[in-house]
N, C-alpha and C. Protein backbone atom coordinates (compact mmCIF):
# COMPACT_ATOMS: atom_id res chain seq x y z
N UNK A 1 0.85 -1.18 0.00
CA UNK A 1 0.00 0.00 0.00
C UNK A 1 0.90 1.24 0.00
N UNK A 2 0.50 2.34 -0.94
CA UNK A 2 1.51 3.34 -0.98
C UNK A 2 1.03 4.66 0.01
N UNK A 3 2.18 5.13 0.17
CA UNK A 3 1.98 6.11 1.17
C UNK A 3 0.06 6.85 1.58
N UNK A 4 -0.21 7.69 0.40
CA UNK A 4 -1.60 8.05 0.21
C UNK A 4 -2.31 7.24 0.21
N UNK A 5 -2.18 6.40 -0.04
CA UNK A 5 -3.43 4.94 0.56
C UNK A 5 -3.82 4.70 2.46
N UNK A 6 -2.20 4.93 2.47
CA UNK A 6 -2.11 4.61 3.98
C UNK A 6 -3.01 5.43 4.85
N UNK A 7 -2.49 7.32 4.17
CA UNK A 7 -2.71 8.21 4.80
C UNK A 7 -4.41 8.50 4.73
N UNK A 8 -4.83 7.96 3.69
CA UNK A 8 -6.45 8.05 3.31
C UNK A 8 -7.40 6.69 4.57
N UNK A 9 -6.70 6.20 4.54
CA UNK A 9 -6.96 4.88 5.19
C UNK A 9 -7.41 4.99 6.47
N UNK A 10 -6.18 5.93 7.37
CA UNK A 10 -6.15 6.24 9.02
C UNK A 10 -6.99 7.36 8.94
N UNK A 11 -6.79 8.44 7.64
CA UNK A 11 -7.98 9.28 7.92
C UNK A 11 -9.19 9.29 7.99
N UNK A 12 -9.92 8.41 7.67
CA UNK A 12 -11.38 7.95 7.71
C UNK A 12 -11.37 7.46 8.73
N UNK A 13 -11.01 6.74 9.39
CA UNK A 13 -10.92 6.72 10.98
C UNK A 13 -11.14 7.93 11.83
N UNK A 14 -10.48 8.55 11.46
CA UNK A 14 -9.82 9.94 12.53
C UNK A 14 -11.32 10.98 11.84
N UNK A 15 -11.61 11.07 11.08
CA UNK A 15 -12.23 12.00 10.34
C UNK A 15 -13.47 12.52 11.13
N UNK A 16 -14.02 11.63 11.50
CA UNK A 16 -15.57 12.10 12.69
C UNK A 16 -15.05 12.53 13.58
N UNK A 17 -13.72 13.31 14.09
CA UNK A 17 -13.67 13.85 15.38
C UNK A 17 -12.86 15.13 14.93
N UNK A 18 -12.90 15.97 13.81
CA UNK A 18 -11.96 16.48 13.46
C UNK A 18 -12.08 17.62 14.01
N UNK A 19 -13.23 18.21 14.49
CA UNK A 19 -13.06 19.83 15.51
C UNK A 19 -12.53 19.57 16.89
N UNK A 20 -12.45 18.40 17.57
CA UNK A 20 -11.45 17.97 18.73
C UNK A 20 -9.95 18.06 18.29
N UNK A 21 -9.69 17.16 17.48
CA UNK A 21 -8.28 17.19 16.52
C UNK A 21 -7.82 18.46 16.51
N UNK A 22 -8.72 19.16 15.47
CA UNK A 22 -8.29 20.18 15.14
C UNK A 22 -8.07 21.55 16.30
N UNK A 23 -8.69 21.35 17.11
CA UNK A 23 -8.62 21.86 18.50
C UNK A 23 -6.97 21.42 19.07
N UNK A 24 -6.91 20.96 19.53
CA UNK A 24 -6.14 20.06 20.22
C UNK A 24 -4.36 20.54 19.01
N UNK A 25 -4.27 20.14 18.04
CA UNK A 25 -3.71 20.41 16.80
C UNK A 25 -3.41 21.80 17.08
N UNK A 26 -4.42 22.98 17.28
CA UNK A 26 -4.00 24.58 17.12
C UNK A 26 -2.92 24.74 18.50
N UNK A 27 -4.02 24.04 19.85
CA UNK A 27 -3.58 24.16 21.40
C UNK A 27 -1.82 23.73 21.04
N UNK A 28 -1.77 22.53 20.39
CA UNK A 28 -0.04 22.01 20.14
C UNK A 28 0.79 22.98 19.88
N UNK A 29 -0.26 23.47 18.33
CA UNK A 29 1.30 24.74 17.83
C UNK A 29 1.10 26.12 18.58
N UNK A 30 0.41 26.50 19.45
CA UNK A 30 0.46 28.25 19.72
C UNK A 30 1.51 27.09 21.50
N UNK A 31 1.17 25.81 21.84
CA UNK A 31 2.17 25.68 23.07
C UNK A 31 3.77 25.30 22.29
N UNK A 32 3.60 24.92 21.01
CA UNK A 32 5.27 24.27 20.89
C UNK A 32 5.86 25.85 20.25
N UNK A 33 5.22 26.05 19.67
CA UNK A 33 5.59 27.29 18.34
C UNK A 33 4.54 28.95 19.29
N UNK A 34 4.42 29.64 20.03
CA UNK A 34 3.76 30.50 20.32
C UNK A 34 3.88 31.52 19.42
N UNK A 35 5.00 31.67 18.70
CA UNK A 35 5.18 32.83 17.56
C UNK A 35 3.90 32.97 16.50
N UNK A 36 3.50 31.31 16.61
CA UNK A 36 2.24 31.11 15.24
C UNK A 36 0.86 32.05 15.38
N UNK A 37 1.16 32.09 17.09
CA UNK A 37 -0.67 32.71 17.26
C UNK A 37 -0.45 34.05 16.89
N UNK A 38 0.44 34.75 16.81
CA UNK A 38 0.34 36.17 15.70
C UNK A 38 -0.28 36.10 14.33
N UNK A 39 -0.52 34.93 13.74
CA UNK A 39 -0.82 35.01 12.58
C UNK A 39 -2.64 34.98 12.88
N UNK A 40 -3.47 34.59 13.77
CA UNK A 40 -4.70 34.56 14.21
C UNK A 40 -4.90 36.12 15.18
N UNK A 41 -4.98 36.53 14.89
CA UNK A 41 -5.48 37.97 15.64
C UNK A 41 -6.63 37.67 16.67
N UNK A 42 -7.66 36.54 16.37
CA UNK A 42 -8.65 36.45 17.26
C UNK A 42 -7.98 35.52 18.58
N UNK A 43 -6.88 35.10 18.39
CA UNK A 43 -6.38 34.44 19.38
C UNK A 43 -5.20 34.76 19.75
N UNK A 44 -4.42 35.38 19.16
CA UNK A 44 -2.72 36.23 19.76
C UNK A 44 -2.80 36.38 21.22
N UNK A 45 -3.67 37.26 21.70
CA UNK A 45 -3.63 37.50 23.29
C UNK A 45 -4.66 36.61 23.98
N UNK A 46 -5.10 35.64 23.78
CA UNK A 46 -5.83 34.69 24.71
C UNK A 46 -4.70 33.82 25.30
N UNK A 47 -4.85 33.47 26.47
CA UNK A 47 -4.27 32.85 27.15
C UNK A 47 -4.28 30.95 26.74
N UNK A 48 -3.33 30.18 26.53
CA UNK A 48 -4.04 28.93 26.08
C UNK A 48 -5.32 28.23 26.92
N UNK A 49 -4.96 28.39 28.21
CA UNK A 49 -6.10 27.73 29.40
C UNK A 49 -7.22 27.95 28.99
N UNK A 50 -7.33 29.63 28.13
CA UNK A 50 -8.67 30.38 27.96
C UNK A 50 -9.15 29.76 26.36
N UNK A 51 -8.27 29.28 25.50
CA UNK A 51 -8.13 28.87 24.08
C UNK A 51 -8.76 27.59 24.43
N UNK A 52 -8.57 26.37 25.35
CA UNK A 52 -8.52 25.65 25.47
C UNK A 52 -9.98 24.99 25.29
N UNK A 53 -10.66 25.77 26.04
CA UNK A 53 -12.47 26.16 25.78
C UNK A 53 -12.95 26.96 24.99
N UNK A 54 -12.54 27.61 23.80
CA UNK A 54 -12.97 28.43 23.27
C UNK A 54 -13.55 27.44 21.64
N UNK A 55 -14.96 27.93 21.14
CA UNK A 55 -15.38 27.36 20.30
C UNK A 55 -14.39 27.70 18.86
N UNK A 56 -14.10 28.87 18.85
CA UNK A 56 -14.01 29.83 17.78
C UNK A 56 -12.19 28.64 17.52
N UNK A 57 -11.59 28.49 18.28
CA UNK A 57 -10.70 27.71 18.20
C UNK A 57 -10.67 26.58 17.55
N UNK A 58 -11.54 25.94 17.95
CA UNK A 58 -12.16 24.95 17.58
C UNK A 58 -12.70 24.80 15.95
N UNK A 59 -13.74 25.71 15.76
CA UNK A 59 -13.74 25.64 14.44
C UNK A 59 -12.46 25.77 13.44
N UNK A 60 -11.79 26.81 14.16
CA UNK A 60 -10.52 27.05 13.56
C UNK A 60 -9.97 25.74 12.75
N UNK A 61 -9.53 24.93 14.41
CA UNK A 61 -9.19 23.05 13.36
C UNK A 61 -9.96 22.78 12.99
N UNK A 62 -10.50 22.72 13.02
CA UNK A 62 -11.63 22.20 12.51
C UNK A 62 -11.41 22.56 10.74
N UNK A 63 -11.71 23.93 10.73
CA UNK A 63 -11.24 24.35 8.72
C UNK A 63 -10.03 23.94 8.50
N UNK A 64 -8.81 23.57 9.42
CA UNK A 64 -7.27 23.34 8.90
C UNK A 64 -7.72 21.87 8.73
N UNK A 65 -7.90 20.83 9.41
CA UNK A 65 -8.23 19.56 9.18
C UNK A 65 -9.15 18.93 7.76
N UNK A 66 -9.78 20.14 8.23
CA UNK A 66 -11.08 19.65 6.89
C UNK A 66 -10.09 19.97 5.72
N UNK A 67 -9.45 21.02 5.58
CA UNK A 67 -8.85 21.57 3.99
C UNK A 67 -7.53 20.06 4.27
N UNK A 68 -7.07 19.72 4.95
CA UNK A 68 -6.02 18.69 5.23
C UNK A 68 -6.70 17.79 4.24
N UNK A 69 -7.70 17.44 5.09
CA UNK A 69 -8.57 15.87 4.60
C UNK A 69 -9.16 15.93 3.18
N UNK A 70 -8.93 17.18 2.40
CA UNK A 70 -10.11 17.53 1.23
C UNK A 70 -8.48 17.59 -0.11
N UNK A 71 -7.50 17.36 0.79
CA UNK A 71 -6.03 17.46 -0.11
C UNK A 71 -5.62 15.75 0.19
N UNK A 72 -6.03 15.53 0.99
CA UNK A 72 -5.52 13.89 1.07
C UNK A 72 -6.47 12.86 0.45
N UNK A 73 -7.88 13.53 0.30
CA UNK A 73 -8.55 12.63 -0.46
C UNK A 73 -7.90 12.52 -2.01
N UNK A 74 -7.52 13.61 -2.28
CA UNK A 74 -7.42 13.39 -3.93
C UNK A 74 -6.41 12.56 -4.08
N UNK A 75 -5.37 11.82 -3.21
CA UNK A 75 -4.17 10.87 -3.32
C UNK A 75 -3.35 11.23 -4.10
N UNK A 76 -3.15 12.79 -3.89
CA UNK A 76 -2.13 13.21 -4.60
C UNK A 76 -2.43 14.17 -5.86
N UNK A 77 -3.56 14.14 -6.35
CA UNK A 77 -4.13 15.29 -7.46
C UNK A 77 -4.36 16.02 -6.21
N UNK A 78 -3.42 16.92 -5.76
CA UNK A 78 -4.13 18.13 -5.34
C UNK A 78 -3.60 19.21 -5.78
N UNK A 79 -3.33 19.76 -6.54
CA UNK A 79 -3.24 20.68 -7.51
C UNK A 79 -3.84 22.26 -6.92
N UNK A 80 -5.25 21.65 -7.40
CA UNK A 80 -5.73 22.73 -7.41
C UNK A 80 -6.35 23.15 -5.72
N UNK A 81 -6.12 22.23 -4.89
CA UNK A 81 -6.55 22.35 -3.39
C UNK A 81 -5.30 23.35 -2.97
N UNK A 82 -4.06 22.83 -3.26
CA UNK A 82 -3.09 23.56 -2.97
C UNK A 82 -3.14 24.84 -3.05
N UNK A 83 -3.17 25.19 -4.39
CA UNK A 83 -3.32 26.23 -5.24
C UNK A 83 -4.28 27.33 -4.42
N UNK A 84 -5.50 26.65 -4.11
CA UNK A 84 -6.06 27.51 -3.33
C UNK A 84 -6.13 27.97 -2.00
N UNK A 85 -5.12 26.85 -1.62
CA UNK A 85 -4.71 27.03 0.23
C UNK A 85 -3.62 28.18 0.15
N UNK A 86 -2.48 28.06 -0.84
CA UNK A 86 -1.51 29.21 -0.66
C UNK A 86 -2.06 30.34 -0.97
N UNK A 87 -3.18 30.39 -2.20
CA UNK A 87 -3.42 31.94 -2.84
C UNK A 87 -4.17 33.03 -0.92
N UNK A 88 -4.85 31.69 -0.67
CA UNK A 88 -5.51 32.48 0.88
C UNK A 88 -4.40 32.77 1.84
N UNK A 89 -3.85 32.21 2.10
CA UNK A 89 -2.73 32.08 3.32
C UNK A 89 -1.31 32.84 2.74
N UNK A 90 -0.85 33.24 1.08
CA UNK A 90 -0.34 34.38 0.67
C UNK A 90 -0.93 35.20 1.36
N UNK A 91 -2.10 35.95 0.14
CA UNK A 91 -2.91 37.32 -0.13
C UNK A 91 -3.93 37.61 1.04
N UNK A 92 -3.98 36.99 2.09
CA UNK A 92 -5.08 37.29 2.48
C UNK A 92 -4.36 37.26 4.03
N UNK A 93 -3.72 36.01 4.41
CA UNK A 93 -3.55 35.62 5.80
C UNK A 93 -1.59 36.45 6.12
N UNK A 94 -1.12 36.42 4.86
CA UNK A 94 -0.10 36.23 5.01
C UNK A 94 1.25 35.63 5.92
N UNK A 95 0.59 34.56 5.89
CA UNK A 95 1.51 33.36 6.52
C UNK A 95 2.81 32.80 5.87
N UNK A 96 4.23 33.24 6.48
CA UNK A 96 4.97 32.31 6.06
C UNK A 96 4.81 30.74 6.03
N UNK A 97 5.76 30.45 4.86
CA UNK A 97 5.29 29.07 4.09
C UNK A 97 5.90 27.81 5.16
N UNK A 98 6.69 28.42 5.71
CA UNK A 98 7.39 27.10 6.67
C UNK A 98 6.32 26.81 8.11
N UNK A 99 5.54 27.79 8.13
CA UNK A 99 4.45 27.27 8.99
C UNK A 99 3.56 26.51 8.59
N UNK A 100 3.33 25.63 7.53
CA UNK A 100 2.70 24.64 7.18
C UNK A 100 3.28 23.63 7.36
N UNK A 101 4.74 23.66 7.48
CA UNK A 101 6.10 22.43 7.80
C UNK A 101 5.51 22.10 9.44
N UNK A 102 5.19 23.44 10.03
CA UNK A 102 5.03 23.28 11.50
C UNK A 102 4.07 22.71 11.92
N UNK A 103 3.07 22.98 11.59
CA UNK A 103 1.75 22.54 11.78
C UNK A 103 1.40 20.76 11.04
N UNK A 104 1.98 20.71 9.78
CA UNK A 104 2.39 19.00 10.05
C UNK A 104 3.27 18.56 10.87
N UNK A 105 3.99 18.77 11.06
CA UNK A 105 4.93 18.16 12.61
C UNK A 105 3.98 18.03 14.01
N UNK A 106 3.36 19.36 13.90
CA UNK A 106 1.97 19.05 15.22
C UNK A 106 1.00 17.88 14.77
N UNK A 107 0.36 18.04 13.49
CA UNK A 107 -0.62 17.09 13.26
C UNK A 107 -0.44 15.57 13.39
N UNK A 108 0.72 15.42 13.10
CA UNK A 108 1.50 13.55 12.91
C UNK A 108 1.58 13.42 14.41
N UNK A 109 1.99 14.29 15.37
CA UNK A 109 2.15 14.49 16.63
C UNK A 109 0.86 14.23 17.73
N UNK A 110 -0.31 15.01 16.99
CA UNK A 110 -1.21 14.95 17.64
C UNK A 110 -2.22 13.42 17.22
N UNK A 111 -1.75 12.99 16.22
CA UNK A 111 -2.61 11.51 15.84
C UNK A 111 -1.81 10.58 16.56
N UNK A 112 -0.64 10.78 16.59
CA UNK A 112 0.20 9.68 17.34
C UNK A 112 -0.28 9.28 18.79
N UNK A 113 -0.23 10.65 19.73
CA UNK A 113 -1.09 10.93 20.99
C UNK A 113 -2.38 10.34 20.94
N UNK A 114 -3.67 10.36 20.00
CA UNK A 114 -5.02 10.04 19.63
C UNK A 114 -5.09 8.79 19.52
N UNK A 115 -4.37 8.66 18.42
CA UNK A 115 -4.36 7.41 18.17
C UNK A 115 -3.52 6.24 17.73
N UNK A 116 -3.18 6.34 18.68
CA UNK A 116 -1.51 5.00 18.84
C UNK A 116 -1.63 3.92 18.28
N UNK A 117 -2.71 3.39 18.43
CA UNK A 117 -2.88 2.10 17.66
C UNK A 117 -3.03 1.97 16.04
N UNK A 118 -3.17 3.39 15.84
CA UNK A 118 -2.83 3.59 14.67
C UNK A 118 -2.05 3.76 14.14
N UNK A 119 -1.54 4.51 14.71
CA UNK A 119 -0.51 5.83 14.17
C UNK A 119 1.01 4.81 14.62
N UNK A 120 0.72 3.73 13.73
CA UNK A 120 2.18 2.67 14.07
C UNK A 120 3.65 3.72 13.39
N UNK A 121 4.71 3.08 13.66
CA UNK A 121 5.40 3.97 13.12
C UNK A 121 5.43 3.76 11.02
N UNK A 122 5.46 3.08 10.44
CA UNK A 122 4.97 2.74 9.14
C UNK A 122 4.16 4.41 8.80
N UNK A 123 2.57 4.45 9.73
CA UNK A 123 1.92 5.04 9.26
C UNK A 123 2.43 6.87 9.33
N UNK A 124 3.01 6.90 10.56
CA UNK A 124 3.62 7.89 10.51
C UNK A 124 4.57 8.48 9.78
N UNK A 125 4.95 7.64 9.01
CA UNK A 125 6.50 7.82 7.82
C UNK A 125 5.33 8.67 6.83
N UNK A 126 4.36 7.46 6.73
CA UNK A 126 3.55 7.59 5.14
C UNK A 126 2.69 8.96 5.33
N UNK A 127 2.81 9.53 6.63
CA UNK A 127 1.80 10.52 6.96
C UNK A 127 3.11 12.09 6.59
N UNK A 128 4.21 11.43 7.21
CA UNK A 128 5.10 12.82 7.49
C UNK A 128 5.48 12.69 5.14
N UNK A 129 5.49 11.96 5.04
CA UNK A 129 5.78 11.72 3.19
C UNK A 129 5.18 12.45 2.66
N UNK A 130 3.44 12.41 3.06
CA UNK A 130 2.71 13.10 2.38
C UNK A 130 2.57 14.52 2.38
N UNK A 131 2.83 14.90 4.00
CA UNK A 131 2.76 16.08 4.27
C UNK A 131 3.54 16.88 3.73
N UNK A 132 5.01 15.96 3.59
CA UNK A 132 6.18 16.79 3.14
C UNK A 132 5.92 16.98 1.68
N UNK A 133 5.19 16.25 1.04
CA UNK A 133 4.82 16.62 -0.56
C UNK A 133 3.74 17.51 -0.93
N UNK A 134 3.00 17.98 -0.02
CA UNK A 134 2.32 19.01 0.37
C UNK A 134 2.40 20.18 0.36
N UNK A 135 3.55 20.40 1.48
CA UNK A 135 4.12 21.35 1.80
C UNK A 135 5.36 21.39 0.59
N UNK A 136 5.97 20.90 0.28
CA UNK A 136 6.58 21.30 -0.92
C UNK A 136 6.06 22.17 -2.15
N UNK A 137 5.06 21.54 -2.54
CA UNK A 137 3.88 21.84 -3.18
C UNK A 137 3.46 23.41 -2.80
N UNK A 138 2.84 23.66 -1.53
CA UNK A 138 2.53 24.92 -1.39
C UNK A 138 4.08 25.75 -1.29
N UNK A 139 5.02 25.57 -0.62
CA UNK A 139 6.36 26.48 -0.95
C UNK A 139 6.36 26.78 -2.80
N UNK A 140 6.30 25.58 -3.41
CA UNK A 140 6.49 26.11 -5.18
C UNK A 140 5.32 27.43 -4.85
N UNK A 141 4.38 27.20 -4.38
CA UNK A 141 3.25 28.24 -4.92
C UNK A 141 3.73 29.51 -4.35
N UNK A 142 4.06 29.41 -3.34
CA UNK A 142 4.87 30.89 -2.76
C UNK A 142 5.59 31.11 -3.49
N UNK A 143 6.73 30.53 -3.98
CA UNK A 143 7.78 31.14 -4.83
C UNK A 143 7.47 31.53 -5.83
N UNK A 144 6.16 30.77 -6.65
CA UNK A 144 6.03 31.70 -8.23
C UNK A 144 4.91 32.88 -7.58
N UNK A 145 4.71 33.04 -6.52
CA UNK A 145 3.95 34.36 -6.11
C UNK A 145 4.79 35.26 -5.60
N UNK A 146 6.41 35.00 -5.31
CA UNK A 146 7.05 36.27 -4.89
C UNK A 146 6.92 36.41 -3.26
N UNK A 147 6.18 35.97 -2.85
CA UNK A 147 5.78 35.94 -1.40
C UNK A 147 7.07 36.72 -0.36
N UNK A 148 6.68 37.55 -0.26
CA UNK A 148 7.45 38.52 0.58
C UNK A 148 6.86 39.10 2.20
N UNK A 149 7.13 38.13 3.07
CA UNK A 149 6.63 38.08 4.31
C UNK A 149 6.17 39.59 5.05
């Protein structure tokens, strides 16, 4: 089974809980990475304890997971998912591109924690593979946009 099989595989599992995830996922990077919550204005000065309960957070993973899961379904045609994750997170959010490196390092992190019995080490290779072809993917799109932080 090749990597995107794998990664499609554990995600349908994981998939009915994805505003916990995705919760849990944001709580990881504003505690490992705190520099990130500058890029969320509705959350920069909340305290995590106070984040921790907050809905608006929540949905937050909730949209990073879902756009995750809507790029891993295509097993690799994601083209045009990409395409439209950088043009927002360029022009709109302006997020440097290596914070998508970060936030997969949290996500493989946070399934491992969830779900261990899954998340064997195999699946984790095939998870950090994909991500990294991902994120490659969106860096090309920064670079033919000039992206100037």
């Amino acid at each position: 089974m090749g990597d995107w099989e794998t990664v499609n595989q554990v995600w349908g599992a994981v998939e009915g809980d994805l505003p916990s995830l995705g919760q849990a996922v944001m709580l990881r990077l504003f505690k490992d990475h705190p520099d990130t919550k500058a890029y969320f204005s509705k959350f920069k000065s909340m305290p995590l304890s106070q984040l921790e309960k907050d809905e608006d957070l929540k949905a937050q993973g909730n949209t990073v997971l879902s756009a995750l899961g809507d790029i891993v379904k295509t097993k690799g045609n994601h083209g045009s998912n990409v395409k439209a994750l950088a043009a927002t997170h360029i022009h709109k959010h302006k997020v440097a591109p290596e914070n998508f490196t970060l936030v997969s390092k949290v996500i493989v992190a946070v399934l491992v924690d969830k779900y261990p019995g899954d998340m064997t080490g195999p699946v984790q290779q095939a998870f950090t593979n994909v991500l990294h072809i991902v994120c490659t993917d969106l860096e090309a799109e920064y670079k033919a946009a000039n992206f100037q932080p």
